[in-house]
C-alpha atoms as a PDB file:
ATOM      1  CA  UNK A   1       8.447   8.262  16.898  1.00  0.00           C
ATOM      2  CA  UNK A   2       7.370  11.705  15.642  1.00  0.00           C
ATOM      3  CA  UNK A   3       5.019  14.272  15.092  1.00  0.00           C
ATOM      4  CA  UNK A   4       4.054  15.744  11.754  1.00  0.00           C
ATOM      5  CA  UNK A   5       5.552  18.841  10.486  1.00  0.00           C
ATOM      6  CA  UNK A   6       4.274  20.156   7.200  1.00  0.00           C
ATOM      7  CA  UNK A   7       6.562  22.895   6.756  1.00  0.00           C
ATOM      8  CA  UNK A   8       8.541  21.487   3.878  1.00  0.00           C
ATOM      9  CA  UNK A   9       5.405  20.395   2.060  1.00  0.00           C
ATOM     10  CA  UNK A  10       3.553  23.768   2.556  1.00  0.00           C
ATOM     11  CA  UNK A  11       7.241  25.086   0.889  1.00  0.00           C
ATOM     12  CA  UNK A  12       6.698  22.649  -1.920  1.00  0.00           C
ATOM     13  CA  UNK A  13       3.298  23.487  -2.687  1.00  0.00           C
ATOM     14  CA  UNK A  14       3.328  27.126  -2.544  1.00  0.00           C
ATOM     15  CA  UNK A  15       1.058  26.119   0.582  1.00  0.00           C
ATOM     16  CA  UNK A  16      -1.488  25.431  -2.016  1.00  0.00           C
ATOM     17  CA  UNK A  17      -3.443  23.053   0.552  1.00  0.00           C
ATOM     18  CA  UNK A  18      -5.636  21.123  -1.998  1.00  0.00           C
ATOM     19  CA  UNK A  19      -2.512  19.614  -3.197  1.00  0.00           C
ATOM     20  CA  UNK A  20      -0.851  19.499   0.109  1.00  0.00           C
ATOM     21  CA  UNK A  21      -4.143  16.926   0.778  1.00  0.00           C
ATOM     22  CA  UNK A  22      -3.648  15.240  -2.221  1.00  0.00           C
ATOM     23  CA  UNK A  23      -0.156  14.583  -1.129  1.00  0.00           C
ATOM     24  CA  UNK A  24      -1.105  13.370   2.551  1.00  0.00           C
ATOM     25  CA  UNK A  25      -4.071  11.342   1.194  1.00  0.00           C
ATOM     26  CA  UNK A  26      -1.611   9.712  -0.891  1.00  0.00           C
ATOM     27  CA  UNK A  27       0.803   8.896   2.073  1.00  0.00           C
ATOM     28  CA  UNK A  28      -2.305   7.659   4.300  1.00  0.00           C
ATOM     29  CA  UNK A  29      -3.049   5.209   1.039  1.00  0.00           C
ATOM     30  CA  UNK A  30       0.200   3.891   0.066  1.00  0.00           C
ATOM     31  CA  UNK A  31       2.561   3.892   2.665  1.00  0.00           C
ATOM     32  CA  UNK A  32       0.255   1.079   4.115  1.00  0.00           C
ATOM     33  CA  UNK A  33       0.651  -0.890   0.853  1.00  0.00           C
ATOM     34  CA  UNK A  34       4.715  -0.408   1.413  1.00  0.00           C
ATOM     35  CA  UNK A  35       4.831  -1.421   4.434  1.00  0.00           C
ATOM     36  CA  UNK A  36       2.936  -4.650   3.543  1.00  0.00           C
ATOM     37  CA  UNK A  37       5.282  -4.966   0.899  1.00  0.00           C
ATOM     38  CA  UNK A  38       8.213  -4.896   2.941  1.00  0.00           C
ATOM     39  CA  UNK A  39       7.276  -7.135   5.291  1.00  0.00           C
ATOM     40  CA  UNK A  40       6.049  -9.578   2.389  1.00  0.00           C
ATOM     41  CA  UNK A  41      10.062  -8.937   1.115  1.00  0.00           C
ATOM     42  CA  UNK A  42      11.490  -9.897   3.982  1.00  0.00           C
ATOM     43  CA  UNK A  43       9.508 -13.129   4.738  1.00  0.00           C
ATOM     44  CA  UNK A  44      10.357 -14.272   1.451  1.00  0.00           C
ATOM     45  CA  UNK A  45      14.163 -13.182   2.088  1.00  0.00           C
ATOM     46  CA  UNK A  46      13.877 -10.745  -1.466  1.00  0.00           C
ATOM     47  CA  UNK A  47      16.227  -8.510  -0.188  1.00  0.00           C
ATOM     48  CA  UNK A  48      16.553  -6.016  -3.500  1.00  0.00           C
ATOM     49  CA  UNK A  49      12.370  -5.700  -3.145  1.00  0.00           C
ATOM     50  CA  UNK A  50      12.655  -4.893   0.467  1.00  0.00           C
ATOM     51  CA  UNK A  51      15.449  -2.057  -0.449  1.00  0.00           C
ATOM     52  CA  UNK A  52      13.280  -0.760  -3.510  1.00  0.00           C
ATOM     53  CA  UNK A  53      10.141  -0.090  -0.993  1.00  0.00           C
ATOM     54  CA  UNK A  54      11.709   0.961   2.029  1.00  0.00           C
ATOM     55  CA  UNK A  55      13.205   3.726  -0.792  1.00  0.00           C
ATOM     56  CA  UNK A  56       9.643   4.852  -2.352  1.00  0.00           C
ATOM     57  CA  UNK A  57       8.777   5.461   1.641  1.00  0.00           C
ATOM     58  CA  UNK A  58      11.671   7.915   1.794  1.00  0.00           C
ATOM     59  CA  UNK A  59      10.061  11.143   0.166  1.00  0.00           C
ATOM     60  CA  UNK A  60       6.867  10.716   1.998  1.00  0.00           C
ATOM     61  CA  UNK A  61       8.040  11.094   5.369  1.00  0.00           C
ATOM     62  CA  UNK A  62      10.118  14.052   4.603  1.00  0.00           C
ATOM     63  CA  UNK A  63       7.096  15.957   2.858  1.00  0.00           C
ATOM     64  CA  UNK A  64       5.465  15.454   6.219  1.00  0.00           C
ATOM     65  CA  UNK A  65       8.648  15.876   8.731  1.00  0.00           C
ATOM     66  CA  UNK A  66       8.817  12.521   9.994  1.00  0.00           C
ATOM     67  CA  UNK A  67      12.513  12.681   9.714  1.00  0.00           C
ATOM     68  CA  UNK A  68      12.952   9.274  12.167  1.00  0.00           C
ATOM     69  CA  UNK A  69      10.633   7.361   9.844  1.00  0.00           C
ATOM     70  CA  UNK A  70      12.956   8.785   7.395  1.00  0.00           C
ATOM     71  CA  UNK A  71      15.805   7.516   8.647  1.00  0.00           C
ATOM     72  CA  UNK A  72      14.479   3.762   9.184  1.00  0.00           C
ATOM     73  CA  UNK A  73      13.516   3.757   5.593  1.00  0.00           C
ATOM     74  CA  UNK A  74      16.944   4.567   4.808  1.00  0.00           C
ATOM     75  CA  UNK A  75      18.564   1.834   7.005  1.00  0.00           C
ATOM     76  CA  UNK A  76      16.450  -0.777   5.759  1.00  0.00           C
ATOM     77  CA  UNK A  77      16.820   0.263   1.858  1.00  0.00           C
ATOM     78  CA  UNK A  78      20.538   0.260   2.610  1.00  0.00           C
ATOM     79  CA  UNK A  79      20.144  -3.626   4.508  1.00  0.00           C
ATOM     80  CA  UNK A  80      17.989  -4.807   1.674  1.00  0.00           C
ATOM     81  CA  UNK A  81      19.909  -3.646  -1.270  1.00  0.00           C
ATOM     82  CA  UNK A  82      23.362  -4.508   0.595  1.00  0.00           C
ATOM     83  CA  UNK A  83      21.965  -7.595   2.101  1.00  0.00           C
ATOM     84  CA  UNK A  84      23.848  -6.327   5.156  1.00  0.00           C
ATOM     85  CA  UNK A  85      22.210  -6.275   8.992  1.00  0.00           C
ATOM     86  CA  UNK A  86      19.894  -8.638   8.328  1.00  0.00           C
ATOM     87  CA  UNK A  87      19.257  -9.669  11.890  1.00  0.00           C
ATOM     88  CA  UNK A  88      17.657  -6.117  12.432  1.00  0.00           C
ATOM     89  CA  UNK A  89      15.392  -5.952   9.264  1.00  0.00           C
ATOM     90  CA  UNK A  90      12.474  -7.039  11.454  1.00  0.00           C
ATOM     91  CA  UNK A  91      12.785  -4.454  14.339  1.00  0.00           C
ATOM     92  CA  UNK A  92      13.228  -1.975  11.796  1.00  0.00           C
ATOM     93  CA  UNK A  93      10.295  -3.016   9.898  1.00  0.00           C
ATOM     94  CA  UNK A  94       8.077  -2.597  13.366  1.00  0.00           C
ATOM     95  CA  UNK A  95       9.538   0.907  14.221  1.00  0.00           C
ATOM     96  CA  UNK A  96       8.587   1.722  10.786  1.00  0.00           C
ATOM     97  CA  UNK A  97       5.196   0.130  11.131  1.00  0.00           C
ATOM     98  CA  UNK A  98       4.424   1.427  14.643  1.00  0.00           C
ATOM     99  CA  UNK A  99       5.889   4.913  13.998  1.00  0.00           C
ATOM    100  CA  UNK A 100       3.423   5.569  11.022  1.00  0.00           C
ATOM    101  CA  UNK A 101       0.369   4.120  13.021  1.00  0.00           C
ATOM    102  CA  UNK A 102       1.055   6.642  15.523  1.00  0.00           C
ATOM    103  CA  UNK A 103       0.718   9.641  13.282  1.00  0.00           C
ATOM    104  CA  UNK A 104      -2.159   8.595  11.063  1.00  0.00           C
ATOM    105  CA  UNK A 105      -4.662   9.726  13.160  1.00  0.00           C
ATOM    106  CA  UNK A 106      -2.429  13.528  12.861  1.00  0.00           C
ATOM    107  CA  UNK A 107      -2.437  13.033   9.009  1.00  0.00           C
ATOM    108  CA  UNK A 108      -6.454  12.259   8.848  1.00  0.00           C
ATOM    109  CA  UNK A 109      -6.827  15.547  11.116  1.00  0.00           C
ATOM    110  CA  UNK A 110      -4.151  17.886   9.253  1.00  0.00           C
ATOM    111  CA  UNK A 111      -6.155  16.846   6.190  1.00  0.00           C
ATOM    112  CA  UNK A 112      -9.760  18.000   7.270  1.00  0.00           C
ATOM    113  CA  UNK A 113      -8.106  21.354   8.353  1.00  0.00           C
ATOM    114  CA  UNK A 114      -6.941  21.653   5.157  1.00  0.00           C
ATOM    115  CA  UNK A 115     -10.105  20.484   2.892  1.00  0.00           C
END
């Protein structure tokens, strides 16, 4: 789905790299919890919830340059709050799920470089 750029969070921070781990520790922690949430949402069919967490997801892929992820997040806040496209919530949700597994491993290892 992607690989990691930190470019625009080393811009953010100055490149001050105890914050830029503070900022990826805080995407390895929550984004799980999002996820979850989403896919809770949308087994429950509460579309609005969906949209609001697929939109606190948005920022934390573009700190790291996961501009795809970025994108998905954007589609399904858009489905959710519009209750539009609901027939491709799930697959969306998987890409989503499947394209942050794939880079965690990338975030825990950008993160000990940087401690």
């Amino acid at each position: 789905m992607g690989k990691i750029d930190l470019s625009y969070l080393e811009n953010i921070t100055g490149g001050d790299n105890e914050v830029m781990v503070e900022m990826i520790d805080l995407m390895l922690s929550e984004t799980p919890k999002h996820i979850d949430k989403i896919k809770q949402a949308h087994q429950e069919e509460h579309w609005k919830e969906l949209g609001a967490e697929s939109h606190k997801l948005k920022p934390m892929f573009l700190y790291v340059g996961l501009t795809a992820l970025n994108e998905i997040a954007q589609d399904l806040e858009k489905f959710g709050k519009e209750t539009i496209n609901l027939k491709s919530i799930p697959g969306l949700i998987d890409q989503l799920e499947q394209g942050y597994l794939e880079v965690v491993d990338d975030l825990k290892n950008k993160k000990q470089e940087l401690s």
